[in-house]
N, C-alpha and C. Protein backbone atom coordinates (compact mmCIF):
# COMPACT_ATOMS: atom_id res chain seq x y z
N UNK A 1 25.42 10.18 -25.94
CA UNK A 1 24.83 11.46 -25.57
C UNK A 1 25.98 12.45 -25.35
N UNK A 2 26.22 14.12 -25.91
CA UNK A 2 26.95 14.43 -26.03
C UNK A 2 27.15 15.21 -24.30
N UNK A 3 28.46 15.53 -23.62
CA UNK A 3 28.17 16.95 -22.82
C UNK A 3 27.31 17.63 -22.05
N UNK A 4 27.20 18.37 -23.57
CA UNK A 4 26.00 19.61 -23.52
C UNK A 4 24.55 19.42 -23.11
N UNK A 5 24.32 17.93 -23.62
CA UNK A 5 22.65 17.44 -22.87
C UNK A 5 22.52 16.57 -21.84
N UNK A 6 24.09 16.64 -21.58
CA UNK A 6 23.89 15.77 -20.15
C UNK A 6 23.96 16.84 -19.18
N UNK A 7 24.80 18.09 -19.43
CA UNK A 7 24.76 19.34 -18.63
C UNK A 7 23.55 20.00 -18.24
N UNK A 8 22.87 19.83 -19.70
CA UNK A 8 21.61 20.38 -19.78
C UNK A 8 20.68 19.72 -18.40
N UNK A 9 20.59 18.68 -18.71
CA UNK A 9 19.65 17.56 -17.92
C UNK A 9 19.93 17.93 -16.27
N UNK A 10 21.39 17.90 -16.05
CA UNK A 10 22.09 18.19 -14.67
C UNK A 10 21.68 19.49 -14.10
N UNK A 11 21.31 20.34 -14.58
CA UNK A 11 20.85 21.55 -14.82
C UNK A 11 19.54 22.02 -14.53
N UNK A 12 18.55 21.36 -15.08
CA UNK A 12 17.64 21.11 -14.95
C UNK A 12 17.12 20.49 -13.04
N UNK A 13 18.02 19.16 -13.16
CA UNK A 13 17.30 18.41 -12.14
C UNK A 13 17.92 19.42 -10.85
N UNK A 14 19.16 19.96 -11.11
CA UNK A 14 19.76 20.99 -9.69
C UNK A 14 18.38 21.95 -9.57
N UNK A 15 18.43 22.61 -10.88
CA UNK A 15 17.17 24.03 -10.75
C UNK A 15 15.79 23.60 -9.91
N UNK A 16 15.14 22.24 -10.66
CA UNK A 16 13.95 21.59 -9.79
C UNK A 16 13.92 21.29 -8.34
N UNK A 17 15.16 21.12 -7.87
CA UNK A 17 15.22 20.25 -6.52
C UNK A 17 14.71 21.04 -5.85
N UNK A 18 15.50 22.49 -5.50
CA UNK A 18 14.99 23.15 -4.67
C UNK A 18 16.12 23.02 -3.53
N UNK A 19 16.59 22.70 -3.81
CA UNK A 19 18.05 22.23 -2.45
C UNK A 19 19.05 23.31 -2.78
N UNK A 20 19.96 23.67 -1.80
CA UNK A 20 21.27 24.56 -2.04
C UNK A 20 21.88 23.33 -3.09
N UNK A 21 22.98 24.14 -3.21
CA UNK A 21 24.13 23.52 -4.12
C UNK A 21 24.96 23.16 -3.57
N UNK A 22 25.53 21.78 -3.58
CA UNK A 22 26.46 21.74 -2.52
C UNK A 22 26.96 20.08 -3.26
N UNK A 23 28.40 19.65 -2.93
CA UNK A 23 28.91 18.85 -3.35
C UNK A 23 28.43 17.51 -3.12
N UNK A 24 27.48 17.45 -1.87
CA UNK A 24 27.19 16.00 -1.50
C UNK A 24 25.71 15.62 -2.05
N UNK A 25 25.47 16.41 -4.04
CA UNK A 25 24.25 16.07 -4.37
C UNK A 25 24.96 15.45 -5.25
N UNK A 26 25.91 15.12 -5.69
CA UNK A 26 26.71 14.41 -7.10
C UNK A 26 26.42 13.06 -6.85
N UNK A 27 26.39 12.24 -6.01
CA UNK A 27 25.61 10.82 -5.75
C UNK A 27 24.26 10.80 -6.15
N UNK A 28 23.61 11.43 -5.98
CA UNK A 28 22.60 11.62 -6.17
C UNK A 28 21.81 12.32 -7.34
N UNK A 29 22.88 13.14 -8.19
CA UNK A 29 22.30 13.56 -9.77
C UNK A 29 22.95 12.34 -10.10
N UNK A 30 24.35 11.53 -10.12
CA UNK A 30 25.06 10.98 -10.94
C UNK A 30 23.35 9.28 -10.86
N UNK A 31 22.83 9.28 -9.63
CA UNK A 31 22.02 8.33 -9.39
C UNK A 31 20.88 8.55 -10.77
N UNK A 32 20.38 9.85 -10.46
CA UNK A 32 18.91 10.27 -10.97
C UNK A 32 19.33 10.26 -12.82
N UNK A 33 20.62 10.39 -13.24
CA UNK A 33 20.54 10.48 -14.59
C UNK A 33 21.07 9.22 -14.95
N UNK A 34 20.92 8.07 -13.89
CA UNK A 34 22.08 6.60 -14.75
C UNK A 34 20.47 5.99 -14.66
N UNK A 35 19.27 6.45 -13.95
CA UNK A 35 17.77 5.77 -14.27
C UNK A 35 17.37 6.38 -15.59
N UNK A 36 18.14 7.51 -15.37
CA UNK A 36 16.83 8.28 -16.89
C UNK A 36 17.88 7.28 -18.16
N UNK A 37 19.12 7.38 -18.11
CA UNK A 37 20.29 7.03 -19.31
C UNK A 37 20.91 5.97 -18.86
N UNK A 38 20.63 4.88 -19.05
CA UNK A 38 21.33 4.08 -18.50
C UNK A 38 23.04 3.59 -18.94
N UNK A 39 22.89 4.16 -20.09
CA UNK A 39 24.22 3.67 -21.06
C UNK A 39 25.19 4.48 -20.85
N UNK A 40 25.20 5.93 -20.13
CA UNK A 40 25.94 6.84 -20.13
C UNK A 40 26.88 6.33 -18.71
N UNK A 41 28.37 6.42 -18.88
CA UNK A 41 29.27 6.43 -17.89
C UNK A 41 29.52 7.06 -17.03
N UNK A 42 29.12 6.15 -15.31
CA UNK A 42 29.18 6.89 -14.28
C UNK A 42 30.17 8.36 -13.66
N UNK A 43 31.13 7.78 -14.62
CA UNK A 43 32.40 9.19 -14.10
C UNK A 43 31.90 9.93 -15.02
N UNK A 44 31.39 9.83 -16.35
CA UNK A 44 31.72 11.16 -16.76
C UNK A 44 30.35 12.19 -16.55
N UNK A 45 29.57 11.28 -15.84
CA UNK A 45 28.19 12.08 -15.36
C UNK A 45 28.74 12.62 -14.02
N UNK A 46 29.77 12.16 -13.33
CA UNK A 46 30.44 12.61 -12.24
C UNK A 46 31.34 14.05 -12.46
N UNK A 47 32.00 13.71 -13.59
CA UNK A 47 32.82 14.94 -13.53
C UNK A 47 32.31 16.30 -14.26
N UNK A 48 30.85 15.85 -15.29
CA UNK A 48 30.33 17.10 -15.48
C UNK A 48 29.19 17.65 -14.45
N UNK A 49 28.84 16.72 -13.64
CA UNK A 49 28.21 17.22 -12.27
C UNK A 49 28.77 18.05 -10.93
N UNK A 50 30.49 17.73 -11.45
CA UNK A 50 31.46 18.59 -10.15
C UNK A 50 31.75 19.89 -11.32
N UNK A 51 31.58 19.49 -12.42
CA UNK A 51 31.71 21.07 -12.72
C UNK A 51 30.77 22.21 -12.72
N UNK A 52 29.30 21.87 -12.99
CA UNK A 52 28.39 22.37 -12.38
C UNK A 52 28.20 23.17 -11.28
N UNK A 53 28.43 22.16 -10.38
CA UNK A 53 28.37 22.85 -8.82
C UNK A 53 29.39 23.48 -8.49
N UNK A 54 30.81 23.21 -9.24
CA UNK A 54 31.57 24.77 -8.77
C UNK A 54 31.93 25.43 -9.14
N UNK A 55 30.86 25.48 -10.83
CA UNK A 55 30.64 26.76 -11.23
C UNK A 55 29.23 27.50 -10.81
N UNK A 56 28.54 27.13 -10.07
CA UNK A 56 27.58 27.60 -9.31
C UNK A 56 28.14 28.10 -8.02
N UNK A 57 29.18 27.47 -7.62
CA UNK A 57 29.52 28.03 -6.02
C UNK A 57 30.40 29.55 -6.38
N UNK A 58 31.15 29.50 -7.67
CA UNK A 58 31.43 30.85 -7.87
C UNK A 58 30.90 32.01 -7.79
C-alpha cells in the first residue's frame, strides 16, 4: 500500500474521531490501521501518522 492511501486513511480516521490533535493518538491510529491492514509496517504507519499531526499543529 503506497503513502498516499495510508495518509489518506490516517486522515480520514483523525477527521471522524472528533478528538483534538495531539501526539498521544499515534498508538492508537498506528492500532486502528494495523486491524484494517494488517501487512503494512508498524513504523511506517508511525512515521506518516507523526507527520500528519504536525502538520496539523502548524
Amino acid at each position: 500500500m503506497s503513502n498516499m492511501l495510508i495518509k489518506k486513511e490516517l486522515r480520514q480516521v483523525i477527521r471522524n474521531s472528533g478528538h483534538e490533535v495531539n501526539s498521544n493518538m499515534i498508538c492508537s491510529l498506528v492500532r486502528i490501521i494495523n486491524m484494517k491492514y494488517s501487512n503494512i509496517d508498524n513504523g511506517r504507519i508511525t512515521l506518516l501518522a507523526n507527520e500528519i499531526i504536525n502538520e496539523r499543529r502548524l
